[in-house]
Protein backbone atom coordinates (compact mmCIF):
# COMPACT_ATOMS: atom_id res chain seq x y z
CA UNK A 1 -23.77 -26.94 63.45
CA UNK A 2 -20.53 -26.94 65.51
CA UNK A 3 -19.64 -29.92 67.74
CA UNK A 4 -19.08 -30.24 71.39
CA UNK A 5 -15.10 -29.41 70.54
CA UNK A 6 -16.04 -25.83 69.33
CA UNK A 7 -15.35 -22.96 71.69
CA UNK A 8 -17.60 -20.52 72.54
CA UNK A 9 -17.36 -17.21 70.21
CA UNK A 10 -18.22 -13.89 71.52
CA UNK A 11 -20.32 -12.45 69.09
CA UNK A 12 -17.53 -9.71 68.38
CA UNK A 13 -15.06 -12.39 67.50
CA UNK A 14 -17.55 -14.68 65.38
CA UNK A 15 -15.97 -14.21 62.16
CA UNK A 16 -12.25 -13.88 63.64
CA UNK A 17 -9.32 -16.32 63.68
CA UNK A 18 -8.47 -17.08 67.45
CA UNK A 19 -5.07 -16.28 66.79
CA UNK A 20 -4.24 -13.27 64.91
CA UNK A 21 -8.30 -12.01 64.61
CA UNK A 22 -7.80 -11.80 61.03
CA UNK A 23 -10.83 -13.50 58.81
CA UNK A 24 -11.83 -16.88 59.93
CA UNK A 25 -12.06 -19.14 57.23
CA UNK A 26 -11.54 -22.28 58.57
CA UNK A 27 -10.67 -23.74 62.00
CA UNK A 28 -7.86 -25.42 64.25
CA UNK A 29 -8.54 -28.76 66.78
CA UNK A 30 -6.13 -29.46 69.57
CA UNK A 31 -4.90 -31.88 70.22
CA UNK A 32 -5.43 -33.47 66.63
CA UNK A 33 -4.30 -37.04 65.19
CA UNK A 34 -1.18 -36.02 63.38
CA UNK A 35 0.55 -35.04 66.99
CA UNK A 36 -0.71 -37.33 69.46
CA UNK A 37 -0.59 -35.50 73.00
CA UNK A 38 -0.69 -37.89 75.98
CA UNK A 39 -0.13 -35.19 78.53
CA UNK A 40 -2.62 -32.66 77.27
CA UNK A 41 -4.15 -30.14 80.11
CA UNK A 42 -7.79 -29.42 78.86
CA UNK A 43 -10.20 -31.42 76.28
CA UNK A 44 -10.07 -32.03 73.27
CA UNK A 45 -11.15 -28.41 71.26
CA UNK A 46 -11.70 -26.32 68.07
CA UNK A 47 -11.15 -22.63 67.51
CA UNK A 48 -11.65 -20.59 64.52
CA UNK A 49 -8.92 -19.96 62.92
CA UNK A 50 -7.66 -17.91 59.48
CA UNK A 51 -6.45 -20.64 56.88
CA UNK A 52 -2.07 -19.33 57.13
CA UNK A 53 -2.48 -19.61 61.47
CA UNK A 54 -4.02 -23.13 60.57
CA UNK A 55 -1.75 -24.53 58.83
CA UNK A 56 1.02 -23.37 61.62
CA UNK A 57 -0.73 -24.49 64.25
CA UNK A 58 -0.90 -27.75 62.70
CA UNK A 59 2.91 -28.00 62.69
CA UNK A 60 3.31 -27.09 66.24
CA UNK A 61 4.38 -30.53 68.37
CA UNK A 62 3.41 -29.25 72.07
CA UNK A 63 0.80 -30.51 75.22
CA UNK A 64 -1.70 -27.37 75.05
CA UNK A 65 -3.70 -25.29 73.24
CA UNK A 66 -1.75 -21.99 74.36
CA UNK A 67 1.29 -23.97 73.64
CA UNK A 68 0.17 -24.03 69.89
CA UNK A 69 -0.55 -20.06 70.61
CA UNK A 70 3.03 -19.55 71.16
CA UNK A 71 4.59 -21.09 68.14
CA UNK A 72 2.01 -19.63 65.93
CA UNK A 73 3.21 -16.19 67.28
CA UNK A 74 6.79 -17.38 66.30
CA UNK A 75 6.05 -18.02 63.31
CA UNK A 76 4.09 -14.56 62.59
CA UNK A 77 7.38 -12.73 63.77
CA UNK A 78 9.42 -14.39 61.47
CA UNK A 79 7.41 -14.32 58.39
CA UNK A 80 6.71 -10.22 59.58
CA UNK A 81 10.32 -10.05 60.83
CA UNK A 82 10.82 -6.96 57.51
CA UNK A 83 7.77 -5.45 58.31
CA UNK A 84 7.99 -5.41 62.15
CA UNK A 85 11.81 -3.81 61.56
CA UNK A 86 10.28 -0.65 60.38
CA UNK A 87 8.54 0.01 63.73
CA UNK A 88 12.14 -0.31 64.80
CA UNK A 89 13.76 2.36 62.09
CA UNK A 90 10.69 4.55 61.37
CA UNK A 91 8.42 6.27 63.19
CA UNK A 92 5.01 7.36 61.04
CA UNK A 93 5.51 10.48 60.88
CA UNK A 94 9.43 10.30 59.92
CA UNK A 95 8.41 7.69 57.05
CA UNK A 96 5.80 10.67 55.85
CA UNK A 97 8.57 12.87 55.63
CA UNK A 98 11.43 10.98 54.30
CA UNK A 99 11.16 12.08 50.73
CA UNK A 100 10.67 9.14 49.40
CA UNK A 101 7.81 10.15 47.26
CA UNK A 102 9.04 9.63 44.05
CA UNK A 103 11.96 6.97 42.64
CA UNK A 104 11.96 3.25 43.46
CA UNK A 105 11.30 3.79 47.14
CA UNK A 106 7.58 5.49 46.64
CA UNK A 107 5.69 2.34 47.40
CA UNK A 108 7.66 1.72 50.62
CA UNK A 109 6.48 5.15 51.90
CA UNK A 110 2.68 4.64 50.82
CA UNK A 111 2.55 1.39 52.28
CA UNK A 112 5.18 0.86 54.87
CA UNK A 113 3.70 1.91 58.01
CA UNK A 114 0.27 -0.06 57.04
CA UNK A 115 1.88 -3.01 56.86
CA UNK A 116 4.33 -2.63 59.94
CA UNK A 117 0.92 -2.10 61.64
CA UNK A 118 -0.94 -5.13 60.53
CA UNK A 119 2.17 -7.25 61.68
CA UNK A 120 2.14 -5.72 64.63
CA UNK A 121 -1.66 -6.33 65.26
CA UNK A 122 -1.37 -9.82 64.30
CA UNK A 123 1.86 -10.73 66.36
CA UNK A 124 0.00 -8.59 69.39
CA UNK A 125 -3.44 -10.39 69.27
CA UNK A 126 -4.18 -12.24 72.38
CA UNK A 127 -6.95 -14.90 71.81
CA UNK A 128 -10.54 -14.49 73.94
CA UNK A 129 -10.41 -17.06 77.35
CA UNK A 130 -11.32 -19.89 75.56
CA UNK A 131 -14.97 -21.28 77.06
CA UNK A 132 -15.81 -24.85 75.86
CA UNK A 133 -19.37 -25.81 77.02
CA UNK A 134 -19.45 -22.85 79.09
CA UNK A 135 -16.61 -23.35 81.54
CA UNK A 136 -13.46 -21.48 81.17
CA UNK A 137 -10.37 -23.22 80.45
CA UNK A 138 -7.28 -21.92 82.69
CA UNK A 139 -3.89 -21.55 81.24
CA UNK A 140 -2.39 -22.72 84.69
CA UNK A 141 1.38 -22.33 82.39
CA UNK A 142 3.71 -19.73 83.35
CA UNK A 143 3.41 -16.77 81.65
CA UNK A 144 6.38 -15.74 79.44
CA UNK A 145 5.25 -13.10 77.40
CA UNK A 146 7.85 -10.40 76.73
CA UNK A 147 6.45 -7.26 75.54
CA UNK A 148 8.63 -4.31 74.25
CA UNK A 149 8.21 -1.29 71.86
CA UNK A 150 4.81 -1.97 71.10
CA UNK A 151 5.04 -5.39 70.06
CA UNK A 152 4.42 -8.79 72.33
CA UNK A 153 6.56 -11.32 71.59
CA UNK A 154 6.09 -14.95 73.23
CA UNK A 155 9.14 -14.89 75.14
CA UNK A 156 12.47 -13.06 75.76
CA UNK A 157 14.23 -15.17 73.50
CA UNK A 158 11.98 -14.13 70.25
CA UNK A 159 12.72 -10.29 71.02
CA UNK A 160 16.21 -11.59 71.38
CA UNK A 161 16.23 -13.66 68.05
CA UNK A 162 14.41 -10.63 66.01
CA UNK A 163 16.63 -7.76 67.64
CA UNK A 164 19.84 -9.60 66.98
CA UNK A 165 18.70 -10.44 63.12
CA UNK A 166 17.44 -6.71 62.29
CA UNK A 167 20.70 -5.00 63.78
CA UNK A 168 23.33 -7.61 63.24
CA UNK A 169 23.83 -8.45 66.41
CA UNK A 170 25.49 -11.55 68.60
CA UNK A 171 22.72 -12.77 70.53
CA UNK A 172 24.78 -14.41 72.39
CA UNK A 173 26.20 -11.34 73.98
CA UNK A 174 22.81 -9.57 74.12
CA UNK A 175 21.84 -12.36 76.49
CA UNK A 176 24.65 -11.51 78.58
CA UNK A 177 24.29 -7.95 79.01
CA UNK A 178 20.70 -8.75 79.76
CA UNK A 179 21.52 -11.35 82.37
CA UNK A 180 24.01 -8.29 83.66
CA UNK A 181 21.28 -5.47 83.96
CA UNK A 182 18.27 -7.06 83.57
CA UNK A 183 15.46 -7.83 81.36
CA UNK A 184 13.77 -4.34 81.89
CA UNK A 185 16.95 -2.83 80.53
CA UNK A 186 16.31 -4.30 77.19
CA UNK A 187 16.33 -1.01 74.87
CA UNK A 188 20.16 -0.16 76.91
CA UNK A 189 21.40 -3.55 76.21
CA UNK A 190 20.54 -3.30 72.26
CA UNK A 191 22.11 -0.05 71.96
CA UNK A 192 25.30 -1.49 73.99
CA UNK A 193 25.51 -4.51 71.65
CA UNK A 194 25.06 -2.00 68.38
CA UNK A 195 28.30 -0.37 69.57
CA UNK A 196 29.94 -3.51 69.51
CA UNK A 197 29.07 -4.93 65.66
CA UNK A 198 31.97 -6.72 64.35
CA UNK A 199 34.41 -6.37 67.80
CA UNK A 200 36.45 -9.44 68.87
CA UNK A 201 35.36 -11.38 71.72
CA UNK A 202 37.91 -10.02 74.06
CA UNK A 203 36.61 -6.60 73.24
CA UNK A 204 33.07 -7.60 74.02
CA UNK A 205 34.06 -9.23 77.25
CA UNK A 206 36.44 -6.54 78.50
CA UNK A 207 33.15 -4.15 77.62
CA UNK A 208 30.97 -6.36 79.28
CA UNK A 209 33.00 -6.50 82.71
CA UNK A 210 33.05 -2.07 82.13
CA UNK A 211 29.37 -1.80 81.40
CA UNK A 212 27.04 -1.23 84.51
């Protein structure tokens, strides 16, 4: 029997973890006594929750429940940060036909693509509205959700962070040609900054002050 903390579960989701609906072993209650919250927005709750999303959750030192949500969701893009890279460098069918079938790289082609898609399902998975005693609780936080390629990433600054890592690039200047042209100009600014791997700074700043 579940206590008064336990969300409601749409039947669909029963046996799901409210974070990245992969098998719910155990659960997650926020806030909890190793991270006092003072400031928190709703009650005290509990959401299922897969055993690996637990124990991240647990680490997470912020005032909500959707808070918790968001560093979980960091975390899944770094541990996936491989996998989710060959979304960026592969397409399915190009993988099928890369040759690859024999020699050391056979297993990447059988099982690449499966498991750039399970990170990708896990990073993307947005939690049911969480009910607790039958009344909906309201994220009333902005929303910063930055979603690109097929992949949702908590913020800008994660797509930054992962971009910048899989190509090698300054993420300090990919912040700056985004703050130039704009956050829906995202895919431009990457392939800007690629051209620019390993230039000084004054070549990245005279580029910068060129690029429109």
């Amino acid at each position: 029997m579940f206590d008064d903390t336990y969300i409601d579960v749409p039947f669909n989701f029963r046996h799901h973890c409210w974070f990245c609906s992969e098998p719910a072993g155990h659960s997650f209650t926020f806030p909890h006594s190793a991270h006092l919250v003072f400031d928190c927005p709703h009650a005290v709750l509990t959401i299922p929750s897969c055993l690996e999303c637990s124990r991240a959750a647990n680490k997470a030192e912020v005032r909500s429940i959707w808070q918790v949500e968001q560093s979980v969701k960091v975390y899944l893009i770094k541990k996936y940060r491989k996998d989710l890279a060959i979304g960026l460098n592969w397409t399915e069918e190009s993988l099928a036909n890369s040759g690859f079938e024999s020699g050391s790289f056979a297993g990447f082609q059988k099982s690449a693509w499966f498991m750039y898609q399970v990170a990708k399902d896990r990073v993307n998975f947005r939690g049911w509205p969480l009910v607790l005693n039958g009344v909906e609780l309201i994220n009333e936080d902005v929303d910063r959700e930055f979603c690109f390629d097929g992949v949702s990433y908590p913020n800008i600054d994660q797509a930054i962070e992962h971009y910048s890592l899989n190509f090698n690039l300054d993420a300090d200047y990919l912040r700056r040609v985004l703050a130039k042209i704009g956050l829906q100009y995202f895919a431009k600014a990457v392939r800007f900054c690629r051209l620019y791997v390993g230039a000084t700074p004054s070549e990245k700043s005279q580029a910068l002050r060129e690029f429109s």
